[in-house]
Protein backbone atom coordinates (compact mmCIF):
# COMPACT_ATOMS: atom_id res chain seq x y z
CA UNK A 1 -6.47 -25.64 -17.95
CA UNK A 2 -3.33 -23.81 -17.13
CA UNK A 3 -1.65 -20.51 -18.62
CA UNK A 4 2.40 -20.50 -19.82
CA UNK A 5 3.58 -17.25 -20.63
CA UNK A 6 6.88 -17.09 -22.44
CA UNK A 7 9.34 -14.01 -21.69
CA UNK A 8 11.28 -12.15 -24.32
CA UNK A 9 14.34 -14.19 -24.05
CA UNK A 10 12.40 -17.84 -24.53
CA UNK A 11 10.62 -16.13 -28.15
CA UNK A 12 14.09 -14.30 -28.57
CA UNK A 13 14.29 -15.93 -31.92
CA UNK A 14 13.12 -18.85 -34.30
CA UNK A 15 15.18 -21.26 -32.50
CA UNK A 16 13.21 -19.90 -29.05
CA UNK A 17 10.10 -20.27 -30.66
CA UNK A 18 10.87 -23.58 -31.64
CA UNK A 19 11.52 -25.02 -28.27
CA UNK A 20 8.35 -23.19 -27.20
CA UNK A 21 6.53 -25.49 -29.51
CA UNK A 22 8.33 -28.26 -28.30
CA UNK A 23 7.08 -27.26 -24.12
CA UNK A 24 4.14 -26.62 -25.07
CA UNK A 25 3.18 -29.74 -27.05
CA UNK A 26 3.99 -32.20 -24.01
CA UNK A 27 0.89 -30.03 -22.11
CA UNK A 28 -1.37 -30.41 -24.62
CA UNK A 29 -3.61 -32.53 -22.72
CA UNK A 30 -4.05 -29.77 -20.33
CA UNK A 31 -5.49 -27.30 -22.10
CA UNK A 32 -2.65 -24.56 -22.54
CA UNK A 33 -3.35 -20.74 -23.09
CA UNK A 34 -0.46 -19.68 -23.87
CA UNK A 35 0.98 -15.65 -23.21
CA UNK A 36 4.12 -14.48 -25.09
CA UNK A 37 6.24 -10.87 -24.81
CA UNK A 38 7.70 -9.36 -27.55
CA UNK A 39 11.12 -10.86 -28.74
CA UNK A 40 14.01 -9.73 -26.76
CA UNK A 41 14.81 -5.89 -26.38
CA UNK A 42 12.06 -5.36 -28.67
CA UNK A 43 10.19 -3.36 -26.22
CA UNK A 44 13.10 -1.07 -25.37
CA UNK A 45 13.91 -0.78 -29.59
CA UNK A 46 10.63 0.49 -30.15
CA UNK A 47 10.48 2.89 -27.52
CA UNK A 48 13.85 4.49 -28.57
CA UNK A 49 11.56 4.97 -31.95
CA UNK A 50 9.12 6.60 -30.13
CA UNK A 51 11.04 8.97 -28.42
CA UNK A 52 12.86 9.94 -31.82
CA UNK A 53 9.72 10.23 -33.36
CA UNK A 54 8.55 12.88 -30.68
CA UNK A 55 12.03 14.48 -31.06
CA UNK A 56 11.16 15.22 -34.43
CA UNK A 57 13.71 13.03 -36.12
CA UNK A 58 11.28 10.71 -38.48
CA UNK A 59 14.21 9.43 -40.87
CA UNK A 60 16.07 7.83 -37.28
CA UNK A 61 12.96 6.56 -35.97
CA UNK A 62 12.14 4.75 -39.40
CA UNK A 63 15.68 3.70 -39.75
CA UNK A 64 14.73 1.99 -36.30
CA UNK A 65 11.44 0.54 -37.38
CA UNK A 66 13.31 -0.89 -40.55
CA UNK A 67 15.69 -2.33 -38.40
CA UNK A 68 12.54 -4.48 -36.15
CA UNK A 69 10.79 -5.40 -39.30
CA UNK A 70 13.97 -6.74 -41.02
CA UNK A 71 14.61 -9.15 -37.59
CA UNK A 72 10.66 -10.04 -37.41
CA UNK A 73 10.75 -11.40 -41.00
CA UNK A 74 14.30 -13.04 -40.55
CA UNK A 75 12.69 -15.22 -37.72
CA UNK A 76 9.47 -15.83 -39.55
CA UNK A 77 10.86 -17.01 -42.51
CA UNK A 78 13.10 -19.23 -40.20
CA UNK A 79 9.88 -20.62 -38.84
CA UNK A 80 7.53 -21.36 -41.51
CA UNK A 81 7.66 -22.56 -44.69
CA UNK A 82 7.91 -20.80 -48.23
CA UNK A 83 3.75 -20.88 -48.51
CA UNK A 84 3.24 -19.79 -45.06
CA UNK A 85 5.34 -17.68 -45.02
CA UNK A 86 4.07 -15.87 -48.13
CA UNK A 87 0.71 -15.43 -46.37
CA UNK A 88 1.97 -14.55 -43.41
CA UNK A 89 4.42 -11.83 -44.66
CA UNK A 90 1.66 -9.65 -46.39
CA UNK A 91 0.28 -9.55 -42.34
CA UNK A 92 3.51 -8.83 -41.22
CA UNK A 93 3.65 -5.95 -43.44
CA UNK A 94 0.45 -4.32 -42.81
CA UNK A 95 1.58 -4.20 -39.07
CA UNK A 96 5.03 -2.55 -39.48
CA UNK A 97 3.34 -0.31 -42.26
CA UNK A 98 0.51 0.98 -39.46
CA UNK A 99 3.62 1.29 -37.11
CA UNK A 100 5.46 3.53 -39.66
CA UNK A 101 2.02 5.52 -40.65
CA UNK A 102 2.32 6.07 -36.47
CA UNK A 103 5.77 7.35 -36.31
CA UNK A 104 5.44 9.75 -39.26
CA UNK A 105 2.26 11.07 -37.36
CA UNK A 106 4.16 11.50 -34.20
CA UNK A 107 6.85 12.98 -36.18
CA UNK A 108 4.70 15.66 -37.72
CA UNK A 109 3.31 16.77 -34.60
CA UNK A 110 6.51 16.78 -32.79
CA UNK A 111 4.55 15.22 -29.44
CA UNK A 112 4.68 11.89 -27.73
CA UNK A 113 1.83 11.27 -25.43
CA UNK A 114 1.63 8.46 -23.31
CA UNK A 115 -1.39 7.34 -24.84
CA UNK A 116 0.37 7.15 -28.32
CA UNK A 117 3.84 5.73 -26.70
CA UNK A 118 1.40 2.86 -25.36
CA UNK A 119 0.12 2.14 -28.92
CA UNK A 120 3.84 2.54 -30.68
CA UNK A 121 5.21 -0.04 -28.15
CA UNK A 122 2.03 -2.21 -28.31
CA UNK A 123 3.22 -3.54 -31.69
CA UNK A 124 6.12 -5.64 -29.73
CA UNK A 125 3.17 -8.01 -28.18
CA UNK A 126 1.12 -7.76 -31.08
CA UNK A 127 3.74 -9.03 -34.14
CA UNK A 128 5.52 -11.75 -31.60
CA UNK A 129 1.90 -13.50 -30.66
CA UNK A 130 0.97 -13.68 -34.58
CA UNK A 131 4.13 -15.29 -35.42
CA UNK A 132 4.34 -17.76 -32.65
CA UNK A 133 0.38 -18.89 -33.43
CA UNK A 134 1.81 -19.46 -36.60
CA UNK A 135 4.61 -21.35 -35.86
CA UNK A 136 1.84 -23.32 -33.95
CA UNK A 137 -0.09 -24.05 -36.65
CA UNK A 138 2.81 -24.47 -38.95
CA UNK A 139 4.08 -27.14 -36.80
CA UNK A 140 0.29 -28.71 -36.32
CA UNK A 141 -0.32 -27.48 -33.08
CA UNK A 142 -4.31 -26.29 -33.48
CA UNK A 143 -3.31 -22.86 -32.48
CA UNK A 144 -5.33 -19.36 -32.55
CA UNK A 145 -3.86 -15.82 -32.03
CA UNK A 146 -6.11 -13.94 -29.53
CA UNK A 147 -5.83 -9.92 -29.67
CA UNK A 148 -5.37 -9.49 -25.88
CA UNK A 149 -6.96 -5.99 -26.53
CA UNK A 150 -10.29 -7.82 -27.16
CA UNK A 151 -9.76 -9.65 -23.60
CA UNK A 152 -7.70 -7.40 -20.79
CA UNK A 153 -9.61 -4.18 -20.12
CA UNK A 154 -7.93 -1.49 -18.38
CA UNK A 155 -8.41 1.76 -17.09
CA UNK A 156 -6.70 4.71 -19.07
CA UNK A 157 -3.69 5.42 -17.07
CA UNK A 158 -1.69 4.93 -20.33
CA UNK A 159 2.32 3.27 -19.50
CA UNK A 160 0.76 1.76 -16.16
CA UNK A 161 -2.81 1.06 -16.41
CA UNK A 162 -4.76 -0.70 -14.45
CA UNK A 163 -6.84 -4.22 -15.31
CA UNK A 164 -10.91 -3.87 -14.73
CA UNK A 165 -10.84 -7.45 -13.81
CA UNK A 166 -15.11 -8.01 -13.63
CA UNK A 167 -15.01 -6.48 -17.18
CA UNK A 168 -11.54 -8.59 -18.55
CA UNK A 169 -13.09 -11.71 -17.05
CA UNK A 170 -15.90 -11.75 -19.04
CA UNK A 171 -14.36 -11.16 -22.18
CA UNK A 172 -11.96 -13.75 -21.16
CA UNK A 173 -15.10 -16.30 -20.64
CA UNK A 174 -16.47 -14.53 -24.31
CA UNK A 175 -13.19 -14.86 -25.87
CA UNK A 176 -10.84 -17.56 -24.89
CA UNK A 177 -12.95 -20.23 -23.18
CA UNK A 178 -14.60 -21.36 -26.23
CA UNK A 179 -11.25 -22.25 -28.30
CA UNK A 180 -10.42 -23.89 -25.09
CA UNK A 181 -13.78 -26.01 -25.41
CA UNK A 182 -12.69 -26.64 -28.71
CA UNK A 183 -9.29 -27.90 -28.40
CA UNK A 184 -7.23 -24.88 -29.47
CA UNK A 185 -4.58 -23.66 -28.26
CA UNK A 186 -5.21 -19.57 -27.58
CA UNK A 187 -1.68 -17.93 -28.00
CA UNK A 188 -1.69 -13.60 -26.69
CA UNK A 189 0.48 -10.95 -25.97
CA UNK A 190 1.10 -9.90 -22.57
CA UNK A 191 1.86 -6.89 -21.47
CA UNK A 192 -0.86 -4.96 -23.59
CA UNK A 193 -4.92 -4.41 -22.96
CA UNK A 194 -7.32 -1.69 -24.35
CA UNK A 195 -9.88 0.64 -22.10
CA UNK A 196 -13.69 0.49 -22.90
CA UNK A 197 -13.43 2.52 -25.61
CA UNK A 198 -10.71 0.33 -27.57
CA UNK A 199 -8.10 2.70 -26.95
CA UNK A 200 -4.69 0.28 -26.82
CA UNK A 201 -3.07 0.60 -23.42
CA UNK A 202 0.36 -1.04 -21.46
CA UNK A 203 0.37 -2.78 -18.03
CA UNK A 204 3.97 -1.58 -16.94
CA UNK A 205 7.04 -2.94 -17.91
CA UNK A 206 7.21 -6.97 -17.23
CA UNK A 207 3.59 -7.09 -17.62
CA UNK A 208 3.43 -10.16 -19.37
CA UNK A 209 3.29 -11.83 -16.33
CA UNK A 210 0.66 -9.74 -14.71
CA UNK A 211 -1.02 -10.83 -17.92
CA UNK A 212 -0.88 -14.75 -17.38
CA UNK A 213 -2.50 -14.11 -14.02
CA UNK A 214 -5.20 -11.66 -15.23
CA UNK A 215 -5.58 -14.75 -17.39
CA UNK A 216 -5.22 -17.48 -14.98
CA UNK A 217 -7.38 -16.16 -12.70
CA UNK A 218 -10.11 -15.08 -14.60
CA UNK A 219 -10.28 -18.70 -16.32
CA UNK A 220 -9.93 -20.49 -13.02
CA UNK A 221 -6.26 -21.95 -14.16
CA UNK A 222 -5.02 -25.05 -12.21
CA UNK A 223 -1.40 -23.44 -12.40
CA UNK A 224 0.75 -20.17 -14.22
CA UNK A 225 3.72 -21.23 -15.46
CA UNK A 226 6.06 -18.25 -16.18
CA UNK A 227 8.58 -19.63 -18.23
CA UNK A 228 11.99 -17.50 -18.82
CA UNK A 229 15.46 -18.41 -18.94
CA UNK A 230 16.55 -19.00 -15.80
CA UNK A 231 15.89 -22.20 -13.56
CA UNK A 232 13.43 -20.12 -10.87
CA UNK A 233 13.92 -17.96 -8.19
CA UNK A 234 17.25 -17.90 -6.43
CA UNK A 235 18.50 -17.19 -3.12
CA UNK A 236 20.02 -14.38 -4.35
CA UNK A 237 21.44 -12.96 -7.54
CA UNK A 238 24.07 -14.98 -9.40
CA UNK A 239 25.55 -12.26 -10.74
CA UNK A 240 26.61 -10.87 -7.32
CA UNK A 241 27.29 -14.65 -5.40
CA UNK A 242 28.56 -17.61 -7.32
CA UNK A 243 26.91 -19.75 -4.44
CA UNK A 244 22.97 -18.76 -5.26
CA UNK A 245 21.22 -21.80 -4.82
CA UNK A 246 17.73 -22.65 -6.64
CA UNK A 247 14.32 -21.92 -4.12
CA UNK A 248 12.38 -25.37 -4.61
CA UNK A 249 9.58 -23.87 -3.42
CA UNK A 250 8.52 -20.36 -1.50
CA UNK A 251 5.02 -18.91 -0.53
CA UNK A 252 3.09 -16.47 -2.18
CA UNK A 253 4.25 -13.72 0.53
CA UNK A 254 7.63 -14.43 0.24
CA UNK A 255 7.40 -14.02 -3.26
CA UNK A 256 6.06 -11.13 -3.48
CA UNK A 257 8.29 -8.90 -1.30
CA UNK A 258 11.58 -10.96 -3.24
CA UNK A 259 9.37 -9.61 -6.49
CA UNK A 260 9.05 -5.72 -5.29
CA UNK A 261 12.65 -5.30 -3.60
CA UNK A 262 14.48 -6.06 -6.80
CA UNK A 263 14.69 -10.01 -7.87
CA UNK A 264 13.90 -9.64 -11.31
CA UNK A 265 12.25 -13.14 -12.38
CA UNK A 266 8.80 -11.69 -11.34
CA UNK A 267 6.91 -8.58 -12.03
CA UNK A 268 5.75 -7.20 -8.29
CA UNK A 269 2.03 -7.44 -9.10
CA UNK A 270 2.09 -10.81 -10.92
CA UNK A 271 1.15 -12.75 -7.97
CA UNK A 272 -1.92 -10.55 -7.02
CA UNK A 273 -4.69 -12.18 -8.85
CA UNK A 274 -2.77 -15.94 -8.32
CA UNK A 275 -3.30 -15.01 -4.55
CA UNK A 276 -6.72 -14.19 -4.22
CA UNK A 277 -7.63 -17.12 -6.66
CA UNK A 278 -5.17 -19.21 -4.85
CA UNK A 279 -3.60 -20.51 -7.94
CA UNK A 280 -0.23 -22.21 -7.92
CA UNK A 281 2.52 -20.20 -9.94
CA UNK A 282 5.58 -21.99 -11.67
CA UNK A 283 8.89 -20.29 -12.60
CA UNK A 284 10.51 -22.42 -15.02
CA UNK A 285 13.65 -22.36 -17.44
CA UNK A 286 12.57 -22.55 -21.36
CA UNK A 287 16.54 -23.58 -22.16
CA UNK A 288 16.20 -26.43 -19.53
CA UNK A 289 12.57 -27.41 -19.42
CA UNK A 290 13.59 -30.83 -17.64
CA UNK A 291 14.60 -28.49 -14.25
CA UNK A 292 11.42 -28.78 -11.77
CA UNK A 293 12.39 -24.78 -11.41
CA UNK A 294 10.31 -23.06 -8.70
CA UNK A 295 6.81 -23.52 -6.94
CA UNK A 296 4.97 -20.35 -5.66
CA UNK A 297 1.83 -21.38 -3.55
CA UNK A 298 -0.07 -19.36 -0.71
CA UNK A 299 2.09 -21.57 2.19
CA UNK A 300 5.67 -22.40 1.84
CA UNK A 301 6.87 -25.22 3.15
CA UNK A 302 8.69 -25.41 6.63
CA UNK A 303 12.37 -24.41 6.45
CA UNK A 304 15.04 -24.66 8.86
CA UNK A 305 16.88 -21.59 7.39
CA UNK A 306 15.51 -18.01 8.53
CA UNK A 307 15.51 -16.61 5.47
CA UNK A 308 14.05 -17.62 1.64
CA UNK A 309 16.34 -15.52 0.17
CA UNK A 310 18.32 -11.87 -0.24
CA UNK A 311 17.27 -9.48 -2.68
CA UNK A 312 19.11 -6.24 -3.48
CA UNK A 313 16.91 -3.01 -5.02
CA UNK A 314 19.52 -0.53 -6.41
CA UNK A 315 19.41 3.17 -7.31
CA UNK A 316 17.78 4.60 -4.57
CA UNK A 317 16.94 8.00 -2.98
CA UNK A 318 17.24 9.12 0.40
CA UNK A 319 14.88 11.85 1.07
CA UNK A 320 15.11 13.24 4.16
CA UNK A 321 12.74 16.15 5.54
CA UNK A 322 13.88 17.67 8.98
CA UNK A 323 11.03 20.11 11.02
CA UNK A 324 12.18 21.03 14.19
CA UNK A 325 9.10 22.04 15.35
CA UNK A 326 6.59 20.90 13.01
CA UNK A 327 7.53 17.09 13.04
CA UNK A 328 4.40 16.09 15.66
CA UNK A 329 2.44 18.37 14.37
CA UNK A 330 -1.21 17.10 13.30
CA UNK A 331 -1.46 16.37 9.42
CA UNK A 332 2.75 17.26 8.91
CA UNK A 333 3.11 13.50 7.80
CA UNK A 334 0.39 13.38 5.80
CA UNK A 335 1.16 16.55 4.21
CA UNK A 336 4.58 15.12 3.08
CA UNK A 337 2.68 11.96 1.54
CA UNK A 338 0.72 14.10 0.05
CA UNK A 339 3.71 15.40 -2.34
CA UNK A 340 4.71 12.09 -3.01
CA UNK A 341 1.33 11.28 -3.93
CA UNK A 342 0.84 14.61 -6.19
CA UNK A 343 4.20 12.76 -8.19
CA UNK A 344 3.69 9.62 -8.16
CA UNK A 345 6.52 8.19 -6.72
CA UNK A 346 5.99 5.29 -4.18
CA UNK A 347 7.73 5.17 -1.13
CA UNK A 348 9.56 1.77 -0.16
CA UNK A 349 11.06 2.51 3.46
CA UNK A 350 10.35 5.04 6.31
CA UNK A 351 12.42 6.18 9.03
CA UNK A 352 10.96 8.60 11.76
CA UNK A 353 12.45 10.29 14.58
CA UNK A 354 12.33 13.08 16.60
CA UNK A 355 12.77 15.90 14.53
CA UNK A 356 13.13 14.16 11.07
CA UNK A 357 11.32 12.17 8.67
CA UNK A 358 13.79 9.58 6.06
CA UNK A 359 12.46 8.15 3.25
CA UNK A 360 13.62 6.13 0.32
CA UNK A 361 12.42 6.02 -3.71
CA UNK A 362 13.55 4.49 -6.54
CA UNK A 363 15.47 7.43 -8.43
CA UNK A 364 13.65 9.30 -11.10
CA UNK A 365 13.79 12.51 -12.66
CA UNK A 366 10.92 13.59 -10.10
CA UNK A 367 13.30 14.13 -6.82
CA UNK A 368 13.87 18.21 -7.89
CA UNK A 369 10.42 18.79 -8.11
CA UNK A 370 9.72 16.40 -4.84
CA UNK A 371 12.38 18.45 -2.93
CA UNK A 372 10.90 21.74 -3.99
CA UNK A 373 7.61 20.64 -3.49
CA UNK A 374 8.36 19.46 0.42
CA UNK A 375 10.64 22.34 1.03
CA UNK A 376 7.36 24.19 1.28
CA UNK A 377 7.03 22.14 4.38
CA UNK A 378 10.46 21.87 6.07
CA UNK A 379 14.25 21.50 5.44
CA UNK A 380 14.87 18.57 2.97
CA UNK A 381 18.02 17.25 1.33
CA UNK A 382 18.62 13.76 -0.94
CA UNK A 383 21.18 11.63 -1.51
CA UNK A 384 21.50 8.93 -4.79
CA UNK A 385 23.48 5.95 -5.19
CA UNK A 386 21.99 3.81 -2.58
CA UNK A 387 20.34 0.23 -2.39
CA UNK A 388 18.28 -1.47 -0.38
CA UNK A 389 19.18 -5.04 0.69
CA UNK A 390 15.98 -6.89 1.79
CA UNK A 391 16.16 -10.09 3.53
CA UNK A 392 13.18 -12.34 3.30
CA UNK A 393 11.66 -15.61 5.22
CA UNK A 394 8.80 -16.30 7.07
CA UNK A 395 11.13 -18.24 9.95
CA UNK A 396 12.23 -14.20 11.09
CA UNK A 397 8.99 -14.53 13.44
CA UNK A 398 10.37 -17.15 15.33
CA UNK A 399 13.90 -16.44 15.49
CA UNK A 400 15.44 -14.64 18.39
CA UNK A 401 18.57 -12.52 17.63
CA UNK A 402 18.22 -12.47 13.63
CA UNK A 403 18.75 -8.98 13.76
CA UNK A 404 21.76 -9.00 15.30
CA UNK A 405 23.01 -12.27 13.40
CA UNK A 406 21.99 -10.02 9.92
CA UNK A 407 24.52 -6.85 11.20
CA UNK A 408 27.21 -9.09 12.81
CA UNK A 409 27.37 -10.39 9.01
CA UNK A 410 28.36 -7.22 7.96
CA UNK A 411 29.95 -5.25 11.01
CA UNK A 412 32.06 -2.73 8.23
CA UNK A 413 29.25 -1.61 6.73
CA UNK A 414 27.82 1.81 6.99
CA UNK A 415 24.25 1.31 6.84
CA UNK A 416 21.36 4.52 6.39
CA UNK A 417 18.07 2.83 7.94
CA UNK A 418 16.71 -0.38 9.14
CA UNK A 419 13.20 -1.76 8.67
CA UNK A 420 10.95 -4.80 9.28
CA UNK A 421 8.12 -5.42 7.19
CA UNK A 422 4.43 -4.68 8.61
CA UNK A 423 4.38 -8.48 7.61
CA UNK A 424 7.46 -9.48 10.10
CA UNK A 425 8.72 -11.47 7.08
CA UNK A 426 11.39 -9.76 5.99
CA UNK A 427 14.53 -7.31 7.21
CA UNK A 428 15.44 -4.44 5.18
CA UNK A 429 18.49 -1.99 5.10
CA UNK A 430 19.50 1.04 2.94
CA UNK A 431 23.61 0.97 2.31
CA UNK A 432 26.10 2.77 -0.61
CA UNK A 433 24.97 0.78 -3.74
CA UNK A 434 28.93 0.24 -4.45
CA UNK A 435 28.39 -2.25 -1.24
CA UNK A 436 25.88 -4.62 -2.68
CA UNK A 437 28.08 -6.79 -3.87
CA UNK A 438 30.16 -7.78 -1.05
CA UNK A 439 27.05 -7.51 1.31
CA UNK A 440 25.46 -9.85 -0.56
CA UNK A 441 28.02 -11.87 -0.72
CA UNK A 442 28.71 -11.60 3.43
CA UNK A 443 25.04 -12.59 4.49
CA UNK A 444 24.62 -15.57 1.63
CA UNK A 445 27.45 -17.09 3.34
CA UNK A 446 26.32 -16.29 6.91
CA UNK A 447 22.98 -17.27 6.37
CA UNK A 448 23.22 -20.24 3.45
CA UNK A 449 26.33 -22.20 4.51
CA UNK A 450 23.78 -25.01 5.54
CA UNK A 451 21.17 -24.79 2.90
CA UNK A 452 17.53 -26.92 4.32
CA UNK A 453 17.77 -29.66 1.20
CA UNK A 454 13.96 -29.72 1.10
CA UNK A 455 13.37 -25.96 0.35
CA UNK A 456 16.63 -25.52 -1.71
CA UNK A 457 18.28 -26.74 -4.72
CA UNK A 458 22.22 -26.99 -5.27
CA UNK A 459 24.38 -24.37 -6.38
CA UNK A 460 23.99 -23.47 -9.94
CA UNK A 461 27.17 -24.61 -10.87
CA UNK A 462 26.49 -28.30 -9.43
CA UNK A 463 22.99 -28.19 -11.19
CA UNK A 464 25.00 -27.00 -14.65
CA UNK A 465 26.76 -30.16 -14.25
CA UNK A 466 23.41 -32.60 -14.14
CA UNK A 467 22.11 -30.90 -17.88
């Protein structure tokens, strides 16, 4: 069997959903499960309701659930027929009605929890999988919609939580594995699960993935295909370098640092439970299905390039903590991990010397309260509006010089802190985020002139032209 979760953009609309059908279909014969996310910018719509519900203002926060139902039964009624429809309308309702009951209730109280944000934006998931199983079975596919609540259990760390994967792979066995037995196609939500208790919880934002490998893995998948709506992983973004090639195929490790450091086709913690079931991972293009897109697997192939490909991670924090006399001191590091830890806010890089301590986070609204906390400790100032630049290839092992190779690319640049990965697979930098661009730009063409034709694909304008 193999899973095929569908992103936001591929179930955008009825016309999405159709081609979904269409994808889908051609793999009958091996025994799809299929994961969608809610249509696109659903998930941000609905928690803009929220937070107007918790600020009180119920008629705006309706007005905005109006708004979602009104576009969820313009695509349905796109999709199915008048009869179908019908039937599938008065379900519809009942879910937008329970989301409305919500938002008065949140309203009233004038409080958003995170337990009760997890259950307003839940609906997303919820609504999209019921409509595309029905499209399914409008369209004869022998489809059935599968709660994902009844199958991914989670801990209660409600925005973020985390799967109980012995207790999710059971239900998974109890739940899923039978319609797969009996030729059905099992279409769920991603992004959503519910504790022991039933209480609805969210697996971060672009969970949906992490959801097809919770899946794959627990049902011993042959492959994951994470279908969105671009052609797989790129050297680096095409937004910022008109040159960004297509990545024919990458490891696992590779992957995964591209993933955390800022490429956005993957969530971070997708390819955990892939890895340690060693299950192949597919990112491939629902608006150009025919494109072979990109193969994840635990060993990429040989490459004579150094490096995969260059990622950029923007707004980010330098925090740096200076202790004159305290620096060596026994437990002074820990003690400043500590405060980190006490907000949680994870740490990407970390610089040391002798009398200072530099360290990067993404920017949140926690960095006052961080800086007050570790001013306790020693002197500490921050500074915003950086990025860090991560190169990434296994081949940096073995090749003498990349360092200075990566700086000679961009000898005008005024860059913060350097770091290599535990790993020694990739090089990292922090710079002024105004200079991602043309250092992007700089080491693409330094280090992608000569693209290895096995392990890259053309330029995306070249590829445009084969469609």
């Amino acid at each position: 069997m193999i899973v095929m979760k569908f992103g936001g953009t591929s179930v955008e609309d009825s016309k999405a959903i159709d081609r979904v059908v269409k994808i889908v279909r051609e793999r009958l014969e091996q025994s799809p499960v299929v994961v969608v996310s809610a249509m696109a910018k659903v998930t941000d719509q609905l928690l803009a309701t929220g937070r107007a519900a918790g600020e009180g203002e119920r008629e705006k926060a309706l007005d905005l659930s109006r708004a979602l139902r009104e576009r969820h039964y313009a695509a349905a009624s796109e999709l199915l027929s008048t009869g179908v429809f019908t039937d599938f309308h008065s379900e519809l309702e009942a879910d937008f009605d329970s989301l409305d009951e919500l938002l008065r209730g949140i309203a009233a109280v004038g409080e958003l929890t995170p337990r009760t944000m997890d259950n307003v934006v839940s609906f997303g998931e919820r609504i999209s999988s019921k409509m595309v199983a029905a499209a399914f079975s409008a369209r004869g596919l022998n489809a059935s919609h599968v709660d994902s609540r009844d199958c991914i259990v989670t801990d209660n760390t409600h925005g973020k939580a985390l799967p109980q994967f012995d207790d999710t792979n059971t239900k998974l066995q109890k739940v899923v594995r039978p319609l797969l037995e009996h030729k059905r196609v099992p279409i769920m939500g991603g992004f959503i699960g519910s504790t022991k208790e039933g209480v609805t919880t969210t697996i971060g934002r672009g969970g949906s993935d992490f959801t097809a490998a919770i899946v794959g893995a627990g049902l011993g998948a042959e492959r994951i295909e994470i279908w969105t709506d671009v052609d797989g992983m790129m050297t680096t973004d095409p937004g910022l370098c008109k040159d960004a090639r297509r990545i024919k195929h990458i490891s696992f490790e590779e992957a995964a640092e591209l993933a955390y450091f800022g490429a956005k086709v993957l969530h971070p913690a997708t390819l955990l439970p892939a890895i340690q079931k060693n299950i192949p991972v597919y990112v491939l293009n629902s608006r150009n299905a025919r494109n072979e897109g990109t193969r994840i697997t635990a060993r990429g192939p040989k490459c004579r390039n150094a490096f995969k490909a260059i990622a950029a991670k923007k707004r980010i924090t330098i925090v740096d903590v200076v202790a004159t006399r305290m620096l060596m001191a026994h437990g002074f590091l820990k003690a400043i991990f500590e405060v980190f830890d006490k907000h949680k806010c994870p740490v990407d890089m970390v610089s040391t010397s002798e009398v200072s301590v530099s360290l990067t986070v993404d920017s949140n609204e926690s960095i006052p309260a961080i800086a007050a906390d570790l001013q306790k400790l020693a002197d500490v100032k921050y500074e915003g509006r950086k990025a860090i630049v991560c190169l990434v290839g296994e081949n940096i092992r073995g090749t003498r010089g990349i360092a200075a190779k990566v700086f000679g690319a961009i000898p005008e640049m005024n860059v913060r802190m350097i770091s290599q990965g535990a790993s020694e697979i990739n090089i990292s930098f922090v710079i002024e985020e105004d200079d991602v661009p043309e250092a992007i730009q700089s080491l693409h063409k330094a280090f992608f002139s000569d693209p290895d034709p096995e392990v890259f694909g053309e330029p995306l304008a070249a590829e445009a032209v084969k469609r």
